[in-house]
N, C-alpha and C. Protein backbone atom coordinates (compact mmCIF):
# COMPACT_ATOMS: atom_id res chain seq x y z
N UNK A 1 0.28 47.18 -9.71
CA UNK A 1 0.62 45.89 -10.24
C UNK A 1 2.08 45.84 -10.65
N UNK A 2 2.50 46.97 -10.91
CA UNK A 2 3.65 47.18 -11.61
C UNK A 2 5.15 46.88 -10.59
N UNK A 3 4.70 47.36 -10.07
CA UNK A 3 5.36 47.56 -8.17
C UNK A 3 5.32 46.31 -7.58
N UNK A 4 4.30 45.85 -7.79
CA UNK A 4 4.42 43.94 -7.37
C UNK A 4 4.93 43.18 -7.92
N UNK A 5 5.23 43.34 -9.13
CA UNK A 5 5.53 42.42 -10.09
C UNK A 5 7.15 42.83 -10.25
N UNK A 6 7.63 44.00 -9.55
CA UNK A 6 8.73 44.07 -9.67
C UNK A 6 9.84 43.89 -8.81
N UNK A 7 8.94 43.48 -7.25
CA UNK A 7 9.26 43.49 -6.30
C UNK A 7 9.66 41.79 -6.11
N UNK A 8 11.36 41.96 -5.30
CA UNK A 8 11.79 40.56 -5.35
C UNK A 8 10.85 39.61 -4.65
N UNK A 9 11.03 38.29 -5.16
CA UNK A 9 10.42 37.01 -4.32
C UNK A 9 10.76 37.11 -3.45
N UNK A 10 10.38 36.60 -2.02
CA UNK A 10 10.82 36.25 -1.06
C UNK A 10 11.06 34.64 -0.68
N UNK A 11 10.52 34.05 -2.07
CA UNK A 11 10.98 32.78 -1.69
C UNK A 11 12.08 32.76 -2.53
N UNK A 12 13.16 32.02 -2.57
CA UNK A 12 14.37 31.60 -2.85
C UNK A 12 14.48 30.55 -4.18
N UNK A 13 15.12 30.83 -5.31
CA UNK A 13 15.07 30.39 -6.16
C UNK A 13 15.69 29.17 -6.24
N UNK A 14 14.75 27.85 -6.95
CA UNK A 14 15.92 26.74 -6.46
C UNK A 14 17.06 27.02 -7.48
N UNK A 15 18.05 26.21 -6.79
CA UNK A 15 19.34 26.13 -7.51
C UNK A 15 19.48 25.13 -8.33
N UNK A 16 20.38 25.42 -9.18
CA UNK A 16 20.58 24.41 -10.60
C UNK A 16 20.57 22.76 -10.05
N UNK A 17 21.28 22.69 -8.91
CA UNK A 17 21.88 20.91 -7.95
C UNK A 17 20.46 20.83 -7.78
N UNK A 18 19.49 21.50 -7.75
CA UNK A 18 18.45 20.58 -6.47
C UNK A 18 17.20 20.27 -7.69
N UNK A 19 17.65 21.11 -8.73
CA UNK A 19 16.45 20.17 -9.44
C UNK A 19 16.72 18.72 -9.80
N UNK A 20 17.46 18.03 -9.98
CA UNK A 20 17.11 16.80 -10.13
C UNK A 20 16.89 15.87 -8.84
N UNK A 21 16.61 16.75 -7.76
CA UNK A 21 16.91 15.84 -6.63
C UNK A 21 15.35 15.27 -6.25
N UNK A 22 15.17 14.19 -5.89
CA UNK A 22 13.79 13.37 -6.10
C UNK A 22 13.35 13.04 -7.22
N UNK A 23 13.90 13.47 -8.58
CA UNK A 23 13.50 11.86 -9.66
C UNK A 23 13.61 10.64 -9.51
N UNK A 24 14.82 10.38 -8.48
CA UNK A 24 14.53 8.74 -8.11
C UNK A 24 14.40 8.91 -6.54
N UNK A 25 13.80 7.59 -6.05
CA UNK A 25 13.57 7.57 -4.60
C UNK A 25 14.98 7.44 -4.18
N UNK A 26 14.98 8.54 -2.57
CA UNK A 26 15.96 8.23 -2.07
C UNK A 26 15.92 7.06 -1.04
N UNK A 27 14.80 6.50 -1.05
CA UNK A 27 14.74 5.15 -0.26
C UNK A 27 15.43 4.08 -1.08
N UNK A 28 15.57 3.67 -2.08
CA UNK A 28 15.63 2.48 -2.85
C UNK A 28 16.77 2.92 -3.90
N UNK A 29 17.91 2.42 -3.82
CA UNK A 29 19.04 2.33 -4.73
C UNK A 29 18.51 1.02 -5.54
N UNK A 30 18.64 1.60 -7.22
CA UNK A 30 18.01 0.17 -8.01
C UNK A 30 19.47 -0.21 -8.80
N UNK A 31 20.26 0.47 -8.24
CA UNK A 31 21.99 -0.51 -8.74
C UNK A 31 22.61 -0.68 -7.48
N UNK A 32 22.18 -1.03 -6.73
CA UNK A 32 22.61 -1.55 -5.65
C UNK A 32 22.64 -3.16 -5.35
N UNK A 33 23.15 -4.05 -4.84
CA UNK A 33 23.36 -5.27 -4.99
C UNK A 33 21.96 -5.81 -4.71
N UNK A 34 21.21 -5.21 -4.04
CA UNK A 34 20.16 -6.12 -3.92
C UNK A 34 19.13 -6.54 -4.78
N UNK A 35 19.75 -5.74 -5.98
CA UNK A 35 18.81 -6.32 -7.61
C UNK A 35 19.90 -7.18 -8.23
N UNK A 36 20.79 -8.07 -7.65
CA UNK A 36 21.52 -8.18 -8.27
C UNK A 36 21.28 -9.77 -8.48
N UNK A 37 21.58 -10.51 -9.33
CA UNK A 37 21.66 -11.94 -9.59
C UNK A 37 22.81 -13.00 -9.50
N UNK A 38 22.25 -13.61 -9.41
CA UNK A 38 23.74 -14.80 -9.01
C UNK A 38 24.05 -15.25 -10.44
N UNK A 39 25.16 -14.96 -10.49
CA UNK A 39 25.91 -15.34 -11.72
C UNK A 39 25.76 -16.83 -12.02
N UNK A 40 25.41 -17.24 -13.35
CA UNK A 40 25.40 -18.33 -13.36
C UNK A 40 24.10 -18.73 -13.39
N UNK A 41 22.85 -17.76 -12.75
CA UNK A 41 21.23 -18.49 -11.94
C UNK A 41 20.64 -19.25 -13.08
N UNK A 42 19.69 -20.18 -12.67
CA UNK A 42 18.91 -20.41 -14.25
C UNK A 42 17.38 -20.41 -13.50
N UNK A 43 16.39 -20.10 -14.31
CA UNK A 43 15.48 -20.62 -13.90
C UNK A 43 14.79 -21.62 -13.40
N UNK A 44 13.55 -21.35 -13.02
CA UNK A 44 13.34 -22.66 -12.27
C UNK A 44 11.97 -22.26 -12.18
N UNK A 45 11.03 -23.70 -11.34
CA UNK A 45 9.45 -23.84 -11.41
C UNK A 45 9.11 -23.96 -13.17
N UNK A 46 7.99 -23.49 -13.04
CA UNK A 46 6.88 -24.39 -14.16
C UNK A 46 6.78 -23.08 -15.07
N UNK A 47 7.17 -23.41 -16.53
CA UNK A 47 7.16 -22.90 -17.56
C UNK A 47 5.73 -22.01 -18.06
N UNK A 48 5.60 -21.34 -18.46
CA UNK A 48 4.22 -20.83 -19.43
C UNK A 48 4.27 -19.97 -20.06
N UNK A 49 3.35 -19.63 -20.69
CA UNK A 49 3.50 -18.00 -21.14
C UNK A 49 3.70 -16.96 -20.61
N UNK A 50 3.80 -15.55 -21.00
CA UNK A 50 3.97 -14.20 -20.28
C UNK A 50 2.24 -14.21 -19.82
N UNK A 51 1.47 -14.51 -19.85
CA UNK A 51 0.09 -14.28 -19.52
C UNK A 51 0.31 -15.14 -18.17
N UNK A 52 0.75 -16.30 -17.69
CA UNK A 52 0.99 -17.09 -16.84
C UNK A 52 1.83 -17.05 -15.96
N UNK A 53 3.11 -16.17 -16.67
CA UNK A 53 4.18 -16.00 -15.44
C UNK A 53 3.36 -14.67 -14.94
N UNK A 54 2.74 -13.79 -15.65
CA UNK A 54 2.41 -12.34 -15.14
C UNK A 54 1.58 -12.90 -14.20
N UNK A 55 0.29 -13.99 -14.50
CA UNK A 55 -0.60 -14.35 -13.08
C UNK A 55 0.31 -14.60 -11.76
N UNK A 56 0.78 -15.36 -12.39
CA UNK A 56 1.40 -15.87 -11.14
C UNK A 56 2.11 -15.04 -10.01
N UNK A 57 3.24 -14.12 -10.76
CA UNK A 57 4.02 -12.85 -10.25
C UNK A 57 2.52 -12.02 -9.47
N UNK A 58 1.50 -11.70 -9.67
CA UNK A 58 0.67 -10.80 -9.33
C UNK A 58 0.12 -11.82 -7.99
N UNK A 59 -0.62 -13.14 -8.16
CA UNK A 59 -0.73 -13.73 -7.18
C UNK A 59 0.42 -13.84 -5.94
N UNK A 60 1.97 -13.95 -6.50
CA UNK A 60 2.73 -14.37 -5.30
C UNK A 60 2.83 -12.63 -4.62
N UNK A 61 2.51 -11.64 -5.36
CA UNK A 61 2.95 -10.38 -4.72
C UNK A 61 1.64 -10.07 -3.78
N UNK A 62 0.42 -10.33 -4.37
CA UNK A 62 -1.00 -9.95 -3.71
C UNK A 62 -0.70 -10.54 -2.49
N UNK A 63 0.05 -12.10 -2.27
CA UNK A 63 -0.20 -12.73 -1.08
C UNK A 63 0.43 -12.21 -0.15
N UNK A 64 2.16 -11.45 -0.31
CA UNK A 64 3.34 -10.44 -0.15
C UNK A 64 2.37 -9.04 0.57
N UNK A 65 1.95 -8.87 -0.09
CA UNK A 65 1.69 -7.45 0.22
C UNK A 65 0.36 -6.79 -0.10
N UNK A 66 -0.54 -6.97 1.31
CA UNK A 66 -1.92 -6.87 0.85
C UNK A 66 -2.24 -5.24 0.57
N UNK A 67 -1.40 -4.60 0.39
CA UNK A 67 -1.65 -2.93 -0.35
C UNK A 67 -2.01 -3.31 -1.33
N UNK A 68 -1.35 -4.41 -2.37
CA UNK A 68 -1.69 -4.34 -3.61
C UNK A 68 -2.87 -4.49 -3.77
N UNK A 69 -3.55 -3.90 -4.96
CA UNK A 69 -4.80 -4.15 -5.47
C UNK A 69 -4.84 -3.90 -7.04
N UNK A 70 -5.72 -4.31 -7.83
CA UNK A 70 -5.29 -4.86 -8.63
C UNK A 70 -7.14 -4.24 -9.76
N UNK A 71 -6.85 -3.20 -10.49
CA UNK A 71 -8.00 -3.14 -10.83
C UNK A 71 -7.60 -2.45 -12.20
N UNK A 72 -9.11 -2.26 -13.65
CA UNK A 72 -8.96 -2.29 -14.72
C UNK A 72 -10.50 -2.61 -15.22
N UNK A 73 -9.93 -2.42 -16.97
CA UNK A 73 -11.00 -3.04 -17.73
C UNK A 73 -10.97 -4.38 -17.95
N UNK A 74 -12.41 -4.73 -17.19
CA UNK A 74 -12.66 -6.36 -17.23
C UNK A 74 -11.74 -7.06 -16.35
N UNK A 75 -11.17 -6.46 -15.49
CA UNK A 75 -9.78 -7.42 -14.90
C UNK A 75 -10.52 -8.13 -13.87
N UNK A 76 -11.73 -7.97 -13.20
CA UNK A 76 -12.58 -9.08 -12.51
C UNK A 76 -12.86 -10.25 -12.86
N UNK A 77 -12.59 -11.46 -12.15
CA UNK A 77 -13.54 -12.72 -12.91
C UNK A 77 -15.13 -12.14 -13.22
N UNK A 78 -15.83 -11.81 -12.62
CA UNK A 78 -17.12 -10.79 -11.92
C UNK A 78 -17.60 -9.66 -11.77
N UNK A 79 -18.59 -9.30 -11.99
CA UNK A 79 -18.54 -7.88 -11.67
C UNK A 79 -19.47 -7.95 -9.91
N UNK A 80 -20.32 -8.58 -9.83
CA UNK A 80 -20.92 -9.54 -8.67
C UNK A 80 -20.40 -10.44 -8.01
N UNK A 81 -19.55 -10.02 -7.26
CA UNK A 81 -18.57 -11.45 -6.30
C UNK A 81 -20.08 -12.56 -6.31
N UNK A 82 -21.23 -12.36 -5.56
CA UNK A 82 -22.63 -13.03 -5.36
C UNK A 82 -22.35 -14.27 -6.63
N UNK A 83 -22.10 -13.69 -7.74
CA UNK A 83 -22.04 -14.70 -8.70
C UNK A 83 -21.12 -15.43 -9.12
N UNK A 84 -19.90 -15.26 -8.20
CA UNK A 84 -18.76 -15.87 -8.32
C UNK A 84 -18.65 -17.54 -8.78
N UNK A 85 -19.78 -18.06 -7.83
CA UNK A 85 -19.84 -19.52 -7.86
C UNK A 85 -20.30 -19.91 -9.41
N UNK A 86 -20.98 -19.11 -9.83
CA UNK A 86 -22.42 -19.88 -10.80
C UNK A 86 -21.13 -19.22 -12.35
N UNK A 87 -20.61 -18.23 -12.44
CA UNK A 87 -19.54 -18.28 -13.92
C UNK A 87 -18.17 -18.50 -14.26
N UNK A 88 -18.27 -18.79 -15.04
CA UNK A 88 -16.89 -18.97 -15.08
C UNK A 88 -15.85 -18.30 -14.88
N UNK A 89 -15.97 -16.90 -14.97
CA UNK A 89 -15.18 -15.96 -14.94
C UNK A 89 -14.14 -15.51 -16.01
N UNK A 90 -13.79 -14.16 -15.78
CA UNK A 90 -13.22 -13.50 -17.31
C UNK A 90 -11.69 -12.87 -16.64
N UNK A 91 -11.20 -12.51 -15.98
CA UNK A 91 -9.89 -12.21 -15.98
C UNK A 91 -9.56 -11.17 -16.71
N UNK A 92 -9.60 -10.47 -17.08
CA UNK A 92 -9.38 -9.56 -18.30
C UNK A 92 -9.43 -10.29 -19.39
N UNK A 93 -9.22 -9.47 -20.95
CA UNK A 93 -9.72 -9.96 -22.20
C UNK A 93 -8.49 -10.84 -22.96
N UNK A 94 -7.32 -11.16 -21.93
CA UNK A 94 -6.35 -11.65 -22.24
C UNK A 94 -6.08 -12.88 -20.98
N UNK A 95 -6.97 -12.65 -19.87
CA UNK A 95 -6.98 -13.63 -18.54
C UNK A 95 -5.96 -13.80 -18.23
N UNK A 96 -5.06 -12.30 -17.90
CA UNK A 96 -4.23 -12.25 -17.01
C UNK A 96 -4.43 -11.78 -15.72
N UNK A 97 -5.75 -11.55 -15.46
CA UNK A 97 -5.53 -11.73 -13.99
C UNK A 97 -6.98 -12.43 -13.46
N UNK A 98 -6.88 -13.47 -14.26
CA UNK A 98 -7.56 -14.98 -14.31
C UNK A 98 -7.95 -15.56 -12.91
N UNK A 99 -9.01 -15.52 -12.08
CA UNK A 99 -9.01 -16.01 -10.49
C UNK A 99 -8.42 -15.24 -9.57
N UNK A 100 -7.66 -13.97 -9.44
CA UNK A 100 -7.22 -13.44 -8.73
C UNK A 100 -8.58 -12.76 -7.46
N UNK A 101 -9.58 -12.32 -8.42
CA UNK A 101 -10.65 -11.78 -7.49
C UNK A 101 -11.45 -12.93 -6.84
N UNK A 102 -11.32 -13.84 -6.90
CA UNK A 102 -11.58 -15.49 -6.34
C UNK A 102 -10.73 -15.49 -5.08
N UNK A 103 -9.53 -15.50 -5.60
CA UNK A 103 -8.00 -15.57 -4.30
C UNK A 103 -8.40 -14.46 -3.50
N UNK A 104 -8.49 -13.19 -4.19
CA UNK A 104 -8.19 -12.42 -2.90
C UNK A 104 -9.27 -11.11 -2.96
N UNK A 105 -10.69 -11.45 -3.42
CA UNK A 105 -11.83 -11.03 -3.38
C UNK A 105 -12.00 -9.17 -4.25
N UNK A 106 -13.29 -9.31 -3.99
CA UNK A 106 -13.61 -8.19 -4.57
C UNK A 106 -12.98 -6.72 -4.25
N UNK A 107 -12.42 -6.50 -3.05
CA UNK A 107 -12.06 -5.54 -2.18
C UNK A 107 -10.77 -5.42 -3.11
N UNK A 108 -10.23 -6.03 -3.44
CA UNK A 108 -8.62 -5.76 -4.04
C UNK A 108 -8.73 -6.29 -5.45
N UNK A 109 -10.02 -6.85 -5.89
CA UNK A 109 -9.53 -7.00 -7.67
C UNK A 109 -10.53 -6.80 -8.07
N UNK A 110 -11.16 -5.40 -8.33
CA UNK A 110 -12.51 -5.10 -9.19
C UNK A 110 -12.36 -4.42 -10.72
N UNK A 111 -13.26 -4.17 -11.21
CA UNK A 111 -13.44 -3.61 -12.71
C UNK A 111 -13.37 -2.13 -12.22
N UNK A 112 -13.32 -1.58 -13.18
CA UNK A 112 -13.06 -0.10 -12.81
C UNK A 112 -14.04 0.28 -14.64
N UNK A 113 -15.04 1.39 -14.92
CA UNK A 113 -15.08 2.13 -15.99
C UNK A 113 -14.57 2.16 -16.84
N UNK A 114 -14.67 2.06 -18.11
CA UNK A 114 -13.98 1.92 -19.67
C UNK A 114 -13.91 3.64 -19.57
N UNK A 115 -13.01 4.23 -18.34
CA UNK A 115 -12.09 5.87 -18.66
C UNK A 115 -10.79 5.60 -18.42
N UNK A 116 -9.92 5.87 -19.55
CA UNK A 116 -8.69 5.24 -18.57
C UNK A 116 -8.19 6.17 -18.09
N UNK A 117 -8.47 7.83 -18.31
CA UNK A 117 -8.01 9.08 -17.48
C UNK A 117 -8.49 8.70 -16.06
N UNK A 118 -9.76 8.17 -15.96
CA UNK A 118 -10.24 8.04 -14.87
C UNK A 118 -9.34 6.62 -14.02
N UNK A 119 -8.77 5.53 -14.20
CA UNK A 119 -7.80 4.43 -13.94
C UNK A 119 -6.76 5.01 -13.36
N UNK A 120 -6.31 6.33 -14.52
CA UNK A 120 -4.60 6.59 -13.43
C UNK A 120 -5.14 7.66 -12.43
N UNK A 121 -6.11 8.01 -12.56
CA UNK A 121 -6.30 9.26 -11.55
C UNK A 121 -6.75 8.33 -10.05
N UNK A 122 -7.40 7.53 -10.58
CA UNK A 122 -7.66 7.06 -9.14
C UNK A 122 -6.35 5.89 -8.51
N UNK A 123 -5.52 5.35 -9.79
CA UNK A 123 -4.64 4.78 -9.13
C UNK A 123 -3.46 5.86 -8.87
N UNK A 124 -3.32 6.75 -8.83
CA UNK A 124 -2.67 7.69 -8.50
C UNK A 124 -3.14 8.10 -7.08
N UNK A 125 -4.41 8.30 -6.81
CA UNK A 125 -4.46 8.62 -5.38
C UNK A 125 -4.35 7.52 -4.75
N UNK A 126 -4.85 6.44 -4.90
CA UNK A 126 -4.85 5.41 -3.80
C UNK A 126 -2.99 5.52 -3.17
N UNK A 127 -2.54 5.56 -4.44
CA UNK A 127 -1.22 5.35 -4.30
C UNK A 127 -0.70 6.30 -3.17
N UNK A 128 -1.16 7.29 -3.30
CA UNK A 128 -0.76 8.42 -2.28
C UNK A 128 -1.11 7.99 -0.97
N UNK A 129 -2.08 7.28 -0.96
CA UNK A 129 -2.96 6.85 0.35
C UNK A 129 -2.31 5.45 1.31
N UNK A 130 -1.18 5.10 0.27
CA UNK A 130 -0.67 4.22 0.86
C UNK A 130 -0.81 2.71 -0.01
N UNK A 131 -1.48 2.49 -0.90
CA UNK A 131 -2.08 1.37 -1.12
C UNK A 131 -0.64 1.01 -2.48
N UNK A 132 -0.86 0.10 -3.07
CA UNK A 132 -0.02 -0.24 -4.43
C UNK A 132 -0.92 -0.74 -5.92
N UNK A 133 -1.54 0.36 -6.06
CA UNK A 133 -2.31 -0.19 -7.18
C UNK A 133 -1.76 -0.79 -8.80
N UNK A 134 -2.50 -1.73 -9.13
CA UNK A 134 -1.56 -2.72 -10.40
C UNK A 134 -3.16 -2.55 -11.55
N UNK A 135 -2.94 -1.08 -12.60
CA UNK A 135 -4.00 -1.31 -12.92
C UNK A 135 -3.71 -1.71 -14.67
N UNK A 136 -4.55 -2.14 -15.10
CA UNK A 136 -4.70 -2.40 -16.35
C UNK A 136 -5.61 -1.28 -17.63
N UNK A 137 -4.97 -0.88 -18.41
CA UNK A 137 -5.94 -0.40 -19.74
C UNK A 137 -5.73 -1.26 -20.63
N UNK A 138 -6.98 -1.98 -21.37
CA UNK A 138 -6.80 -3.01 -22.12
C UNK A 138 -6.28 -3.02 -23.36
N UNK A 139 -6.43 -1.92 -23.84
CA UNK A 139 -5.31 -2.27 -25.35
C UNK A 139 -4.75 -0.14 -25.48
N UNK A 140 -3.14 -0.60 -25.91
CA UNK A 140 -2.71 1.03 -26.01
C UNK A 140 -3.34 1.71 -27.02
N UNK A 141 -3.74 1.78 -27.46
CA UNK A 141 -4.37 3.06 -28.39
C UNK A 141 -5.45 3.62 -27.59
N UNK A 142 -5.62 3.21 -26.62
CA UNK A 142 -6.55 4.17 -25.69
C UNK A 142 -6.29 4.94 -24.29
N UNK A 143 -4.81 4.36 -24.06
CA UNK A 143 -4.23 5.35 -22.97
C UNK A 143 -3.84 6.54 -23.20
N UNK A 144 -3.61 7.25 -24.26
CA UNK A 144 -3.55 8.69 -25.00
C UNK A 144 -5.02 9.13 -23.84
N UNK A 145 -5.81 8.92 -23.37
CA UNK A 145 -7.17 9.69 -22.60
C UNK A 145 -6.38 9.52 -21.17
N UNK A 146 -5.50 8.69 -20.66
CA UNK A 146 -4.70 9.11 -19.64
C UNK A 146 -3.27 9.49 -19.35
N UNK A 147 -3.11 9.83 -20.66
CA UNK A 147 -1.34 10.29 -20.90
C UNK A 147 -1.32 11.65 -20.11
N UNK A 148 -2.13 12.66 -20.02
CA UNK A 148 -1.84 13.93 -19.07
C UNK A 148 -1.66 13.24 -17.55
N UNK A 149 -2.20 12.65 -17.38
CA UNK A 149 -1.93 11.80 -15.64
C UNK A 149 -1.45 11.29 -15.55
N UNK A 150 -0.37 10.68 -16.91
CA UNK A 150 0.81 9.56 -16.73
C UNK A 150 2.23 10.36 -16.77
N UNK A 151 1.75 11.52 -17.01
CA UNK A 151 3.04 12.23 -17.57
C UNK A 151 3.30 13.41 -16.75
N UNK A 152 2.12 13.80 -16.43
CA UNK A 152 2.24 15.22 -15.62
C UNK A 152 2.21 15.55 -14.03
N UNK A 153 1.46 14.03 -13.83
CA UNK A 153 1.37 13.54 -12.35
C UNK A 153 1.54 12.75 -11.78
N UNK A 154 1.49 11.52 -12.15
CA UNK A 154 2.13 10.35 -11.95
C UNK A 154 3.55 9.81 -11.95
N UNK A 155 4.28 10.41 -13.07
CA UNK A 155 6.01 10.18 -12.94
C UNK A 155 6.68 11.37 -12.11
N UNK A 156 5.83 12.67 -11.94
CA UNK A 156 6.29 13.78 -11.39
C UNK A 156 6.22 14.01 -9.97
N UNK A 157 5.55 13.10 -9.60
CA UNK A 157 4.84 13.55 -7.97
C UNK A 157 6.15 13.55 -7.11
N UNK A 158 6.41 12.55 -7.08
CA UNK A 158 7.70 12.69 -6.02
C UNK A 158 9.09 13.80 -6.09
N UNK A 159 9.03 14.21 -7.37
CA UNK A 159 9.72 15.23 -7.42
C UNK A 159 9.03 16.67 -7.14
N UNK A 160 7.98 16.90 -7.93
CA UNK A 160 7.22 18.06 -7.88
C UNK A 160 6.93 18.07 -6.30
N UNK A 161 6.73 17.07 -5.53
CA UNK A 161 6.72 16.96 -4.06
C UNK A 161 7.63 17.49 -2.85
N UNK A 162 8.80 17.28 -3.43
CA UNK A 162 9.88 17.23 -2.79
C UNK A 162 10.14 16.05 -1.62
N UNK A 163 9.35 14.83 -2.39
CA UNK A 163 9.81 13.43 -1.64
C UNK A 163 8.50 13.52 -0.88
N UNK A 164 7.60 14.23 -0.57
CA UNK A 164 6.24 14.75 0.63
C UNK A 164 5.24 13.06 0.24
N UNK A 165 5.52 13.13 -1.32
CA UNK A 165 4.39 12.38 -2.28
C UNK A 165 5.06 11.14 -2.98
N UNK A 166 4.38 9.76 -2.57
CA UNK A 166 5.30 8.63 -3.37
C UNK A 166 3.85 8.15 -4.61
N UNK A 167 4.35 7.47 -5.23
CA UNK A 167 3.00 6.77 -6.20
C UNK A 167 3.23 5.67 -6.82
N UNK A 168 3.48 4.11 -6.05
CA UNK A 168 4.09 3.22 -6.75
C UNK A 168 2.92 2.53 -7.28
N UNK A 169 3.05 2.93 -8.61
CA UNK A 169 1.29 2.52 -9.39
C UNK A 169 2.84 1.75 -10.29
N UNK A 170 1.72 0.66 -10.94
CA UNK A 170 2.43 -0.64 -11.79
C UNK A 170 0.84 -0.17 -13.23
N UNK A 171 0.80 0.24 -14.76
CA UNK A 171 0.04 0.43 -15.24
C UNK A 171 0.71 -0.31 -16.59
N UNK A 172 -0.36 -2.04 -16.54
CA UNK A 172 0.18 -2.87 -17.58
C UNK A 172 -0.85 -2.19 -18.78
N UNK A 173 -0.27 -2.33 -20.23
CA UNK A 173 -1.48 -2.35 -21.39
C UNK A 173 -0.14 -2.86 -22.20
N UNK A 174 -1.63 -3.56 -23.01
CA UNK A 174 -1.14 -4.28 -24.03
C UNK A 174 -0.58 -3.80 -25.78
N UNK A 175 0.37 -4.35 -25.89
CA UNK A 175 0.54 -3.20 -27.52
C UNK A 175 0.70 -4.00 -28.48
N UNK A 176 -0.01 -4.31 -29.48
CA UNK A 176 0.21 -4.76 -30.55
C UNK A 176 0.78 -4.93 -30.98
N UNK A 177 1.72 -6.04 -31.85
CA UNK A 177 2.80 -5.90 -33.17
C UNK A 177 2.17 -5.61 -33.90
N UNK A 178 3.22 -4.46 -34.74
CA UNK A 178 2.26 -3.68 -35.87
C UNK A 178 3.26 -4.66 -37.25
């Protein structure tokens, strides 16, 4: 054991330059002009709350880009598309994503288990798989049960990867004013 353990690696130690290389994508420069705004812009369209602009932003992207999918606690109108017609529907417990599983069905906006370890783990793989998952935990004092998968695997993959692994997960929760 002694003899093994003393015996050089044969793999090559990284160098000081290459660890930071893949914390950010090398696909996407985010100071690059194309985040950039027109001086001067003002808004525009129809006013509402952050609960209303967030529907909306999630509807115009679902229609954009059918990877997205969109899942959580309670974030279904339904848990039974079958019963879609006959309730009213729930949106999450704040109905921000209010009719979305109406728009663009059960396949891309379902409920997911009250685990939220279990939420980033699976929006973490889909993500790998190609998909863009947008998931919800309904109030923060309970994402501490998925902080090891937000922290250790989820912001790390593409680096710990070496670029092999992307994971563009979007994970809204809500936080209280204290």
């Amino acid at each position: 054991m002694n003899e093994a353990a003393d015996a050089p690696s044969p793999v090559p130690s990284r160098q000081p330059k290459q660890s930071t290389r893949y914390v950010f994508s090398p696909d996407v420069d985010s100071t690059s002009k194309d985040f950039d705004t027109e001086d001067g812009a003002t808004l525009s369209g129809n006013a509402g709350t952050m609960v209303d602009l967030i529907n909306r932003c999630l509807q115009t992207e679902m229609a954009r880009d059918p990877r997205i999918v969109v899942f959580g606690e309670d974030v279904a109108d339904c848990s039974r598309e079958g019963n879609l017609e006959r309730v009213k529907g729930k949106g999450g417990v704040f109905k921000v994503t209010a009719n979305l599983q109406r728009k663009f069905g059960s396949a891309r906006v379902f409920n997911s288990p009250l685990a939220e370890a279990n939420i980033v783990g699976r929006a973490l793989g889909m993500a790998t798989r190609g998909l863009k998952p947008v998931v919800e935990i309904q109030f923060f004092d309970y994402i501490m049960a998925g902080d090891a998968s937000i922290r250790n695997e989820l912001a790390l993959l593409r680096w710990r990867s070496a670029n092999e692994w992307k994971a563009p997960v979007v994970i809204r929760v809500r936080l209280a004013a204290i």
